[in-house]
PDB file of N, CA and C in Angstrom:
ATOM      1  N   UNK A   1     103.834 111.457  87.578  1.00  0.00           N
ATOM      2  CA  UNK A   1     104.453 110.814  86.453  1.00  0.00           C
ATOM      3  C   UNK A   1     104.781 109.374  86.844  1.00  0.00           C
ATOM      4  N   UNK A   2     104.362 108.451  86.297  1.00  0.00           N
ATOM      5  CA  UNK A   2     104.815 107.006  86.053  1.00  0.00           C
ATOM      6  C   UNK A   2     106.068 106.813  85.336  1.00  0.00           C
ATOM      7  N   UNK A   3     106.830 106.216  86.402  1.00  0.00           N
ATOM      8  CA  UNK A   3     108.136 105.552  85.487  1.00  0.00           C
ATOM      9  C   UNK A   3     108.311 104.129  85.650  1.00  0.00           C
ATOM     10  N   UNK A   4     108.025 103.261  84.271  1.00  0.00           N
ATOM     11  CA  UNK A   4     108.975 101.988  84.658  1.00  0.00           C
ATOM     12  C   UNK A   4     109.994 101.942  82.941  1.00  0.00           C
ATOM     13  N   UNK A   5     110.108 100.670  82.953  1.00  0.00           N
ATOM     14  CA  UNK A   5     111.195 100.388  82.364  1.00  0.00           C
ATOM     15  C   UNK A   5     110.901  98.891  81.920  1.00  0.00           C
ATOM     16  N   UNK A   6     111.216  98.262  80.414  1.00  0.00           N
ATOM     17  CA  UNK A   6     110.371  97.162  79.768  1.00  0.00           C
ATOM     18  C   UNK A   6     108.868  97.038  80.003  1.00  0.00           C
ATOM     19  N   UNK A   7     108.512  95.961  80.651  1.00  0.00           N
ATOM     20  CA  UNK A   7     106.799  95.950  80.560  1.00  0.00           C
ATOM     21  C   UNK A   7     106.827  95.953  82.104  1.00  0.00           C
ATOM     22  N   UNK A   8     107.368  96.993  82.367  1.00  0.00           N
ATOM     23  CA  UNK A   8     107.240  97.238  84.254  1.00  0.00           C
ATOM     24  C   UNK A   8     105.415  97.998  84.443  1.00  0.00           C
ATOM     25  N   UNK A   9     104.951  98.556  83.664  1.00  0.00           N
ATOM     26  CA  UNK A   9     103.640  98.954  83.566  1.00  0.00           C
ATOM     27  C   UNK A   9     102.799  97.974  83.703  1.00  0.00           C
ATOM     28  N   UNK A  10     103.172  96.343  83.748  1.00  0.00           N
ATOM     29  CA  UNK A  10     102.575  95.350  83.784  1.00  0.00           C
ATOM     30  C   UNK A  10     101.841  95.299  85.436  1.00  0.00           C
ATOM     31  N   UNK A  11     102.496  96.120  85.892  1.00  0.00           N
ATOM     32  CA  UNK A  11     102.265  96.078  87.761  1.00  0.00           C
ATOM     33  C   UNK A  11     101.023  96.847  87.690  1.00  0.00           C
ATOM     34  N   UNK A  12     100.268  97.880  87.158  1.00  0.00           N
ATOM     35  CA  UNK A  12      99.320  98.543  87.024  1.00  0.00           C
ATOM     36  C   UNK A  12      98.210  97.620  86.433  1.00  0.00           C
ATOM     37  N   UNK A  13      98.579  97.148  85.165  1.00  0.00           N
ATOM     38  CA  UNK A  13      97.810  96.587  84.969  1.00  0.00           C
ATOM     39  C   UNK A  13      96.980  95.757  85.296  1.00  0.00           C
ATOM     40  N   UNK A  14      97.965  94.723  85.864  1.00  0.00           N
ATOM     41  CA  UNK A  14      97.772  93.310  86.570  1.00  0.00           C
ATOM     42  C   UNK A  14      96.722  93.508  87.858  1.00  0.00           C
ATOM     43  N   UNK A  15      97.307  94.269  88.402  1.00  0.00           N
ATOM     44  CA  UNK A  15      96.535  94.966  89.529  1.00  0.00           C
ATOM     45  C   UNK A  15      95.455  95.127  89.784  1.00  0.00           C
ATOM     46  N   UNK A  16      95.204  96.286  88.159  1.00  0.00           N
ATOM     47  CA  UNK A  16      93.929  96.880  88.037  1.00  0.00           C
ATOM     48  C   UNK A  16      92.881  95.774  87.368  1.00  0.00           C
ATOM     49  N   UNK A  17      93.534  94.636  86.850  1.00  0.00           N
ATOM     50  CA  UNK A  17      92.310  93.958  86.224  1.00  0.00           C
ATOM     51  C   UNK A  17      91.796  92.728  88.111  1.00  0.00           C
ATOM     52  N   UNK A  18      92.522  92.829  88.646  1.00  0.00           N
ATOM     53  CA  UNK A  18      91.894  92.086  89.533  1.00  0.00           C
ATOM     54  C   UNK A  18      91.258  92.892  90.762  1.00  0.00           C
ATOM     55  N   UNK A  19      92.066  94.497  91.104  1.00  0.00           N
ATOM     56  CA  UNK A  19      91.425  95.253  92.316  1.00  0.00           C
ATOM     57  C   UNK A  19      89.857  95.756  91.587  1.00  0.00           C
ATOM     58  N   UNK A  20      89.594  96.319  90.396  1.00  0.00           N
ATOM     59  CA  UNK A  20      88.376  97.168  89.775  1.00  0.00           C
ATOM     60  C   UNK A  20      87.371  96.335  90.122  1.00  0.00           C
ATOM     61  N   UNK A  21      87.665  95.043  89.311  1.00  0.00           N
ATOM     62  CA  UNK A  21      86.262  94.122  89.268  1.00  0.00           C
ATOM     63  C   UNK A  21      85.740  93.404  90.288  1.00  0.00           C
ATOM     64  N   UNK A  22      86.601  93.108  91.689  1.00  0.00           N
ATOM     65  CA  UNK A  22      86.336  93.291  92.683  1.00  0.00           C
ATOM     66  C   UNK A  22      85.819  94.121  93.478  1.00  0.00           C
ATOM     67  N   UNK A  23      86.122  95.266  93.747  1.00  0.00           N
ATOM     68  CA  UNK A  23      85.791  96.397  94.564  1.00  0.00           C
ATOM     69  C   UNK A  23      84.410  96.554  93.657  1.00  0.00           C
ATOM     70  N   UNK A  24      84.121  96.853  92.254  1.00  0.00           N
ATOM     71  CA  UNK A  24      82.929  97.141  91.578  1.00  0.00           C
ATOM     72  C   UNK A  24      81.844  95.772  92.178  1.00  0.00           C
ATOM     73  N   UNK A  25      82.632  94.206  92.560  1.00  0.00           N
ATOM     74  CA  UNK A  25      81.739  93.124  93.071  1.00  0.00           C
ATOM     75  C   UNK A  25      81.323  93.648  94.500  1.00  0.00           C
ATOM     76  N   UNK A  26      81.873  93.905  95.433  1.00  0.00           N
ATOM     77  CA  UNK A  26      82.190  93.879  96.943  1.00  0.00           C
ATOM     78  C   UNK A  26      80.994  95.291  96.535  1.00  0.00           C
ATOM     79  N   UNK A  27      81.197  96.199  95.816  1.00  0.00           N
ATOM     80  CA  UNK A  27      80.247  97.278  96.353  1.00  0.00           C
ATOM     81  C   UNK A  27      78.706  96.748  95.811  1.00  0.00           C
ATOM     82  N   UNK A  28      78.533  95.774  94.865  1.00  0.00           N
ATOM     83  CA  UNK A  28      76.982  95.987  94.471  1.00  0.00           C
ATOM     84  C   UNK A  28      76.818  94.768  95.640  1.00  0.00           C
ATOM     85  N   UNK A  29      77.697  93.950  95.864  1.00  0.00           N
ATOM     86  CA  UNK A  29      76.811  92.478  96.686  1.00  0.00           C
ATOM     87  C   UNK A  29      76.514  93.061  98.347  1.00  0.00           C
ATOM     88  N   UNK A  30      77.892  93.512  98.598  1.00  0.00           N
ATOM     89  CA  UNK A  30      77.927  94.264 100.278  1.00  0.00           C
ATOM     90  C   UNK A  30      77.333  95.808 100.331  1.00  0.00           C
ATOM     91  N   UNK A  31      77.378  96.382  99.508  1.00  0.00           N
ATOM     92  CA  UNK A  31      76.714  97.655 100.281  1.00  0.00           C
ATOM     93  C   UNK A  31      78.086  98.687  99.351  1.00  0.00           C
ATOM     94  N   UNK A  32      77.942  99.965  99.026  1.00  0.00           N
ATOM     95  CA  UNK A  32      79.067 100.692  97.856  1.00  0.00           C
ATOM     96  C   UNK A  32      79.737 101.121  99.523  1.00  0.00           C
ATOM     97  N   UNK A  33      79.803 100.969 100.647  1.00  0.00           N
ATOM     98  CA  UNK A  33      80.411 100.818 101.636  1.00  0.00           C
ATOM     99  C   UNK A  33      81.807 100.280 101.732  1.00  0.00           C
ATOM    100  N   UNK A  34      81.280  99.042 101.122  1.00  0.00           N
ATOM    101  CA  UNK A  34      82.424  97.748 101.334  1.00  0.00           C
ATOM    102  C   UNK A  34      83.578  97.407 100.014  1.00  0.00           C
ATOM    103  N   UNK A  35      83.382  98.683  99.193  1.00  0.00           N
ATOM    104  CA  UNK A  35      84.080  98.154  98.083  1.00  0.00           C
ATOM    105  C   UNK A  35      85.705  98.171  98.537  1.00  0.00           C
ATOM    106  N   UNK A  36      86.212  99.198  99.481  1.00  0.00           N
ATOM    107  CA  UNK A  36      87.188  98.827 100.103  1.00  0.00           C
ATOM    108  C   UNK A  36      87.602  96.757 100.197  1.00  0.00           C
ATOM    109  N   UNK A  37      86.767  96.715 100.784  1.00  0.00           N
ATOM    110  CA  UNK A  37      86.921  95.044 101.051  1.00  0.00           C
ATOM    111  C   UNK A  37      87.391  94.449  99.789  1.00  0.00           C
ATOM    112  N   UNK A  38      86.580  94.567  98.950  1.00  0.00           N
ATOM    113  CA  UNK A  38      86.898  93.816  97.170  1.00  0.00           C
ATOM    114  C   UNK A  38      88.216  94.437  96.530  1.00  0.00           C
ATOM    115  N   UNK A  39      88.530  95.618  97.110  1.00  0.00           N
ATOM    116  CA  UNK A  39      89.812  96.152  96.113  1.00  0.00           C
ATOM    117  C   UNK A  39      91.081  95.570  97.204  1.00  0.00           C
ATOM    118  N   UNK A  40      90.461  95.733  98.750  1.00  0.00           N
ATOM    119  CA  UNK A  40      91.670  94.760  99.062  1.00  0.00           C
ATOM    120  C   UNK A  40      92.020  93.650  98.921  1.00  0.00           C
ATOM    121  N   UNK A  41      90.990  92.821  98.213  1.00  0.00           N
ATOM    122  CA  UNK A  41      91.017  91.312  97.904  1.00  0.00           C
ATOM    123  C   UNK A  41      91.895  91.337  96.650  1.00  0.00           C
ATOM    124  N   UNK A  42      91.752  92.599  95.777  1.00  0.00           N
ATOM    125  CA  UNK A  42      91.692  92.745  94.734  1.00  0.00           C
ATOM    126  C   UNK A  42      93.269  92.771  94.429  1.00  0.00           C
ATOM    127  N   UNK A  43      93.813  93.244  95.688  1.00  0.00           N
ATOM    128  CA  UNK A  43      95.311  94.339  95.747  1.00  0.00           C
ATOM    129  C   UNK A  43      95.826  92.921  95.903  1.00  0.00           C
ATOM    130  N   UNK A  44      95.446  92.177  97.116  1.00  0.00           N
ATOM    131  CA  UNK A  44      96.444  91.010  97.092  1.00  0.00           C
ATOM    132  C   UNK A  44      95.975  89.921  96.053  1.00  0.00           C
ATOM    133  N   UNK A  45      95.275  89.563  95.065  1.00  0.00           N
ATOM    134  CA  UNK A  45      95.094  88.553  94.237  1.00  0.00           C
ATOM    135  C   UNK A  45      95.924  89.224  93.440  1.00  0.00           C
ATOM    136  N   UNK A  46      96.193  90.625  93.043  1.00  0.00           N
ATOM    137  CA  UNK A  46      97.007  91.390  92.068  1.00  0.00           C
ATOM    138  C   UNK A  46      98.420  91.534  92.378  1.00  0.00           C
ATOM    139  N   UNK A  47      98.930  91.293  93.916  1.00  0.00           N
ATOM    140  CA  UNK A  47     100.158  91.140  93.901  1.00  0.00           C
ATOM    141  C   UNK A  47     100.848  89.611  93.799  1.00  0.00           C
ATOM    142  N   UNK A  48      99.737  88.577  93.772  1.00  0.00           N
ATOM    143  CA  UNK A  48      99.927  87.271  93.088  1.00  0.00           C
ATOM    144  C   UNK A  48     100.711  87.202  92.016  1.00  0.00           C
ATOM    145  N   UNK A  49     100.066  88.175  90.867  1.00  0.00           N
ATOM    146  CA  UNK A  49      99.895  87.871  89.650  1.00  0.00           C
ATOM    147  C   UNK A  49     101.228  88.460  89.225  1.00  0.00           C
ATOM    148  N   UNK A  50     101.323  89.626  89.562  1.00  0.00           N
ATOM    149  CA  UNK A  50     102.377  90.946  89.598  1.00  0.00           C
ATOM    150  C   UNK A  50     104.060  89.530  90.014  1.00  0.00           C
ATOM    151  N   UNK A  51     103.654  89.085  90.639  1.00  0.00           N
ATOM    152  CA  UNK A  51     104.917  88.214  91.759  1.00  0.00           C
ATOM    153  C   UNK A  51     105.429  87.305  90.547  1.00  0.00           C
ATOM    154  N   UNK A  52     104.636  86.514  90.243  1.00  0.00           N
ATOM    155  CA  UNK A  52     104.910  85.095  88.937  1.00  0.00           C
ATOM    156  C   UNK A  52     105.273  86.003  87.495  1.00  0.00           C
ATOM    157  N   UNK A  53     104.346  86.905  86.845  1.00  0.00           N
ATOM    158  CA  UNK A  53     104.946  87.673  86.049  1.00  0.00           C
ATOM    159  C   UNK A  53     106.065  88.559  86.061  1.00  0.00           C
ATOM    160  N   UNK A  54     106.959  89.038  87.202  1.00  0.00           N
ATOM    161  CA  UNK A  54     107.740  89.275  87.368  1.00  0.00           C
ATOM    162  C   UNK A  54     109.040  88.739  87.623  1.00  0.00           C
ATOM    163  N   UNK A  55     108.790  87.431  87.896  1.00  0.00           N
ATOM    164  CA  UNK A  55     109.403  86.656  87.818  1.00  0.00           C
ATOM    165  C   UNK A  55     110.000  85.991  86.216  1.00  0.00           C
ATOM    166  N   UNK A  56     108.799  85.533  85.876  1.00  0.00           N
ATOM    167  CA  UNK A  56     109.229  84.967  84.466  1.00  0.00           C
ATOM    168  C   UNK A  56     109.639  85.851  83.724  1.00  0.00           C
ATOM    169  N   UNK A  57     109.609  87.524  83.659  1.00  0.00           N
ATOM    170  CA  UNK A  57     110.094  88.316  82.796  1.00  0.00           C
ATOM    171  C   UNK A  57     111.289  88.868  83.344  1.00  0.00           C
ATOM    172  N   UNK A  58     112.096  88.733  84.236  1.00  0.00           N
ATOM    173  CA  UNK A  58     112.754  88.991  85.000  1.00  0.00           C
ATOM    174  C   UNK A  58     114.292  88.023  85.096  1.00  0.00           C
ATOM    175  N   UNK A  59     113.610  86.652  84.670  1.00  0.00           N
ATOM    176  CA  UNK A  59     114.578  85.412  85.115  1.00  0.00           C
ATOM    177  C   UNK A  59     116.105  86.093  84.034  1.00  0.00           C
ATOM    178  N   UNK A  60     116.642  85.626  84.533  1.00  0.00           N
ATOM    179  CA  UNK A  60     117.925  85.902  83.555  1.00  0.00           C
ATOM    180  C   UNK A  60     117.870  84.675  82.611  1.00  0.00           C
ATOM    181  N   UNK A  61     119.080  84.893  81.164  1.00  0.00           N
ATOM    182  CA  UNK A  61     119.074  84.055  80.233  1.00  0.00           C
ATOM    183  C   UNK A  61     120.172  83.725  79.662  1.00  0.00           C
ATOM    184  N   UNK A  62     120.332  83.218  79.818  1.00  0.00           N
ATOM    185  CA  UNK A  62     121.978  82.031  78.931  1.00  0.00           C
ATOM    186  C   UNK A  62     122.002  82.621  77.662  1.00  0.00           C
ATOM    187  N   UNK A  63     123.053  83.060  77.608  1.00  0.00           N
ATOM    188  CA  UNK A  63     123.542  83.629  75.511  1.00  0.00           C
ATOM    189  C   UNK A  63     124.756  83.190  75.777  1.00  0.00           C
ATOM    190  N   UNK A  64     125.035  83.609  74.205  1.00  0.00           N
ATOM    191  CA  UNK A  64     126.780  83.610  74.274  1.00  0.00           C
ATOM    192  C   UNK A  64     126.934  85.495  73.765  1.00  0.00           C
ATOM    193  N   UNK A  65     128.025  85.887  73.912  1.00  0.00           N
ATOM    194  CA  UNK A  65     129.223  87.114  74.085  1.00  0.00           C
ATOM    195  C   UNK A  65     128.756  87.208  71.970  1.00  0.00           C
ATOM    196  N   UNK A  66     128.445  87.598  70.850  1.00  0.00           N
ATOM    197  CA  UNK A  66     128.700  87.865  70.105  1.00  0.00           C
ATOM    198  C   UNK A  66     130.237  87.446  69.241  1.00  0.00           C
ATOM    199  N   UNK A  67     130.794  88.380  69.731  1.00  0.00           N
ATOM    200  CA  UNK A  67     132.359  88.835  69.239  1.00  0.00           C
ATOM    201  C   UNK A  67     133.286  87.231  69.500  1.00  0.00           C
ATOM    202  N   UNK A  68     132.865  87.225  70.930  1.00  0.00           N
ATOM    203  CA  UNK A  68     133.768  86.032  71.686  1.00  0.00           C
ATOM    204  C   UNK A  68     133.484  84.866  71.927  1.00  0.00           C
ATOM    205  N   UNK A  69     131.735  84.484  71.628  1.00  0.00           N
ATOM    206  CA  UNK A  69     131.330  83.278  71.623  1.00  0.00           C
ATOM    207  C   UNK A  69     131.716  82.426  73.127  1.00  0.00           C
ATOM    208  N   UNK A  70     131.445  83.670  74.098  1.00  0.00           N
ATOM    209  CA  UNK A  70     131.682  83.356  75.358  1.00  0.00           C
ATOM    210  C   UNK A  70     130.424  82.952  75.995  1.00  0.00           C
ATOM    211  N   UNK A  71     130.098  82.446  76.922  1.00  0.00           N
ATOM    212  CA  UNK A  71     128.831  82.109  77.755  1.00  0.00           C
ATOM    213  C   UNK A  71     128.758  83.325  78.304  1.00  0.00           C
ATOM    214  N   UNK A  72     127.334  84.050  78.314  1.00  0.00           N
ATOM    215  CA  UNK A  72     127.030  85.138  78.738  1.00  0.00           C
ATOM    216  C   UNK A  72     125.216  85.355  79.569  1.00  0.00           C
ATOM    217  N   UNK A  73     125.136  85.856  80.970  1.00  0.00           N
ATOM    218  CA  UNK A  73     124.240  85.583  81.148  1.00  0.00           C
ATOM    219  C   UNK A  73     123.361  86.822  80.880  1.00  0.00           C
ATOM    220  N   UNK A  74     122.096  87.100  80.219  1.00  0.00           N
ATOM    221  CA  UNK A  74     121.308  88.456  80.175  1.00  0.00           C
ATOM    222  C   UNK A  74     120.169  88.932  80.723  1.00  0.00           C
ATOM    223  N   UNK A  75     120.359  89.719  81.944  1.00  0.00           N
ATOM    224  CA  UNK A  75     119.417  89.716  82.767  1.00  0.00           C
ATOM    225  C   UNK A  75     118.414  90.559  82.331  1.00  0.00           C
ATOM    226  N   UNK A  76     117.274  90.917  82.046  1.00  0.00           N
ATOM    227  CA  UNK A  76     116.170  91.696  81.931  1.00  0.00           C
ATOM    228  C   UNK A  76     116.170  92.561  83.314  1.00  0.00           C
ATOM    229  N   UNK A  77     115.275  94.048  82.991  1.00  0.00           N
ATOM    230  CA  UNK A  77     115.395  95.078  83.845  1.00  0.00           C
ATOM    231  C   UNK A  77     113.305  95.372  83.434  1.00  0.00           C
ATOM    232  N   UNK A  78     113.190  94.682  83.983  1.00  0.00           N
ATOM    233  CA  UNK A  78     111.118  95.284  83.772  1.00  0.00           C
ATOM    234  C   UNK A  78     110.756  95.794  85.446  1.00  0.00           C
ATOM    235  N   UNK A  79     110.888  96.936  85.515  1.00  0.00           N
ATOM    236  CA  UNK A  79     111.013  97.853  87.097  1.00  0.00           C
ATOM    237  C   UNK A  79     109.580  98.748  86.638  1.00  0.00           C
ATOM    238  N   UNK A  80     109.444  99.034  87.837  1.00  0.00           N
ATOM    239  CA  UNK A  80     108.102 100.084  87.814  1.00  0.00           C
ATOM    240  C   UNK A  80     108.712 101.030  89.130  1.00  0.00           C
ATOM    241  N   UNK A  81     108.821 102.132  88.496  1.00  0.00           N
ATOM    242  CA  UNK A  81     109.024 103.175  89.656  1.00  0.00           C
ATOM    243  C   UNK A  81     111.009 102.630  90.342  1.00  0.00           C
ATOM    244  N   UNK A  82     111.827 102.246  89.688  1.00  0.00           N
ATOM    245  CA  UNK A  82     112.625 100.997  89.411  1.00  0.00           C
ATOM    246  C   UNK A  82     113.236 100.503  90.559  1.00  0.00           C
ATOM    247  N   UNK A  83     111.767 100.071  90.771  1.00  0.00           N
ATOM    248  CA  UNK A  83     112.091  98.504  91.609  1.00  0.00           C
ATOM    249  C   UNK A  83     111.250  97.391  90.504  1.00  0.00           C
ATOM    250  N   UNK A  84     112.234  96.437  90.291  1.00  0.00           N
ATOM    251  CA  UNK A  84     111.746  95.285  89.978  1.00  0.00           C
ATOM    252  C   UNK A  84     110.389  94.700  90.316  1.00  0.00           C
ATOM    253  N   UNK A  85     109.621  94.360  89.388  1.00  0.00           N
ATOM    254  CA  UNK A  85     108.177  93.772  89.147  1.00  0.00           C
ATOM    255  C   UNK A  85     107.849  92.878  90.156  1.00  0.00           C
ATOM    256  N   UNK A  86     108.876  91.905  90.501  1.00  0.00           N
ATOM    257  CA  UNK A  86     108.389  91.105  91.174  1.00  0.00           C
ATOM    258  C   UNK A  86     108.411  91.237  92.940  1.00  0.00           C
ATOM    259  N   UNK A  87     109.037  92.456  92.923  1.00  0.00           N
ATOM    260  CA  UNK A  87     109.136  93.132  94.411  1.00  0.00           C
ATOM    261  C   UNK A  87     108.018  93.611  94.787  1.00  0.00           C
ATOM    262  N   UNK A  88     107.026  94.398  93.872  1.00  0.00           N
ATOM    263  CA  UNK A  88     106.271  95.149  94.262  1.00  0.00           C
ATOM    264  C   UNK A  88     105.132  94.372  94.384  1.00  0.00           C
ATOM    265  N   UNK A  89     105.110  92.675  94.527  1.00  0.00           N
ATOM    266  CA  UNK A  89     104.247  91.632  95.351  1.00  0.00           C
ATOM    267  C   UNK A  89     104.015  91.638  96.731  1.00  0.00           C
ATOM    268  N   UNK A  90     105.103  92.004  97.527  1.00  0.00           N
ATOM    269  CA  UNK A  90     105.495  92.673  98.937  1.00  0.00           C
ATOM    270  C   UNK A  90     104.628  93.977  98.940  1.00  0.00           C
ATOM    271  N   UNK A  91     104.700  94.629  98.237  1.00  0.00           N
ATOM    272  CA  UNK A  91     104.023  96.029  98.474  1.00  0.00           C
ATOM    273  C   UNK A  91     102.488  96.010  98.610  1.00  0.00           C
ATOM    274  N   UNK A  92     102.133  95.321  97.631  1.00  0.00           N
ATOM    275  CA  UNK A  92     100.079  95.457  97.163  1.00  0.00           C
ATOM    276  C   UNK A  92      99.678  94.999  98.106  1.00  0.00           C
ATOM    277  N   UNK A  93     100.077  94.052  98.869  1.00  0.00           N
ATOM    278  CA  UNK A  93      99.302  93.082 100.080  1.00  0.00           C
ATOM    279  C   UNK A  93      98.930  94.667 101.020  1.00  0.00           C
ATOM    280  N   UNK A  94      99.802  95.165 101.405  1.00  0.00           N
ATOM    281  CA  UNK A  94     100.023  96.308 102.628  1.00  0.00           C
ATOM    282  C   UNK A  94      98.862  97.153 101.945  1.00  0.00           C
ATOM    283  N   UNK A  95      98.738  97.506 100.658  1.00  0.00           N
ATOM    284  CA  UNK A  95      97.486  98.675 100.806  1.00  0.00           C
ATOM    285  C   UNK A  95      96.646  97.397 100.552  1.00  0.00           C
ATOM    286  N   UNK A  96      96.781  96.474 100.138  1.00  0.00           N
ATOM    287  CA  UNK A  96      95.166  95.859 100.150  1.00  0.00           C
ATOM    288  C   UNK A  96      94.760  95.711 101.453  1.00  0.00           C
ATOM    289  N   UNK A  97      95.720  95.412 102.533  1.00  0.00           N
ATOM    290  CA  UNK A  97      95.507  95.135 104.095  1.00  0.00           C
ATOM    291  C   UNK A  97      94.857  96.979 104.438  1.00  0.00           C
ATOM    292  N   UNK A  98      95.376  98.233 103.648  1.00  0.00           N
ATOM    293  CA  UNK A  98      94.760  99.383 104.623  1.00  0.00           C
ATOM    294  C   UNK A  98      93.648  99.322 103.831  1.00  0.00           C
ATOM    295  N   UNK A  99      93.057  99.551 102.467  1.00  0.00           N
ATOM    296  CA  UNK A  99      92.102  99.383 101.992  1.00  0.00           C
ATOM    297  C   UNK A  99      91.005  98.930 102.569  1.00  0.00           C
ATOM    298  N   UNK A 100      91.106  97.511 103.029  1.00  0.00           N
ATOM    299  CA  UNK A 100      89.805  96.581 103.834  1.00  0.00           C
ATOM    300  C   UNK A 100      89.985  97.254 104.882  1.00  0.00           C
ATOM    301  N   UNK A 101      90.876  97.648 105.750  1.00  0.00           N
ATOM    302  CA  UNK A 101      90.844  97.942 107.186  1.00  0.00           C
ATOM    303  C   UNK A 101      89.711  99.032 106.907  1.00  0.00           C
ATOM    304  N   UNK A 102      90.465 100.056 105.751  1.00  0.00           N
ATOM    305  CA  UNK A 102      89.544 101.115 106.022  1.00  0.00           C
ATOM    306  C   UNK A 102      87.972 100.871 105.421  1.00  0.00           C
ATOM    307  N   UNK A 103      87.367 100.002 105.244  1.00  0.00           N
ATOM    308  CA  UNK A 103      86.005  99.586 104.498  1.00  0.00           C
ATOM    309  C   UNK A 103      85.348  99.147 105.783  1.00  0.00           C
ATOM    310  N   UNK A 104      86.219  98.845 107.087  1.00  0.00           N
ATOM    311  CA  UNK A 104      85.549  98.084 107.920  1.00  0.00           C
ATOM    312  C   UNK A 104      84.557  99.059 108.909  1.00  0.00           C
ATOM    313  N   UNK A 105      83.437  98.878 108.717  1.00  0.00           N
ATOM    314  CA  UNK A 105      82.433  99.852 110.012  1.00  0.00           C
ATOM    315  C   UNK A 105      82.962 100.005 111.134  1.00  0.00           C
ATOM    316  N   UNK A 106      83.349 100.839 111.768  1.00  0.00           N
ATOM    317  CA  UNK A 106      83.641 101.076 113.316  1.00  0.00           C
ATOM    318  C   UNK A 106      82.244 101.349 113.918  1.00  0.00           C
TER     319      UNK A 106
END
């Protein structure tokens, strides 16, 4: 089961549009061997993307209080699995790093 929270599903996505079409490149140019290689390229160009979009959906925002017309700040919650979007930039690098490792011929 997948859990996030706002457009925390954005981490899948993001991901998947840059690890697929890679790994599908890396296997027809290198050998269906090496697609490891392209999805790890894939994992860290996707935790790029995952990092800045998590960010900007994430930033907190200046309001005022309703009732009290107080300055109020409102932070957004867009988590996947709930850790915050822009954390899980730290994470993708590490399987894109085992991914290629494991594509590599011994």
């Amino acid at each position: 089961m997948i859990i996030w929270n706002g457009w925390g599903i954005l981490v899948v996505l993001i991901t998947a549009v840059f690890t697929v079409p890679l790994g599908f490149l890396a296997a027809e140019v290198l050998g269906s061997d090496s697609a490891g290689l392209g999805a790890g390229a894939g994992l860290v160009l996707g935790a790029v993307g995952v990092y800045f979009a998590g960010r900007k959906l994430n930033a907190p925002r200046q309001g005022f209080h309703p009732a009290t017309g107080q300055p109020v700040e409102y932070r957004n919650a867009h988590t996947f699995f709930f850790v915050p979007m822009q954390y899980w930039a730290f994470v993708l690098p590490i399987g894109g790093v085992a991914a290629a490792i494991s594509a590599l011929p011994l």
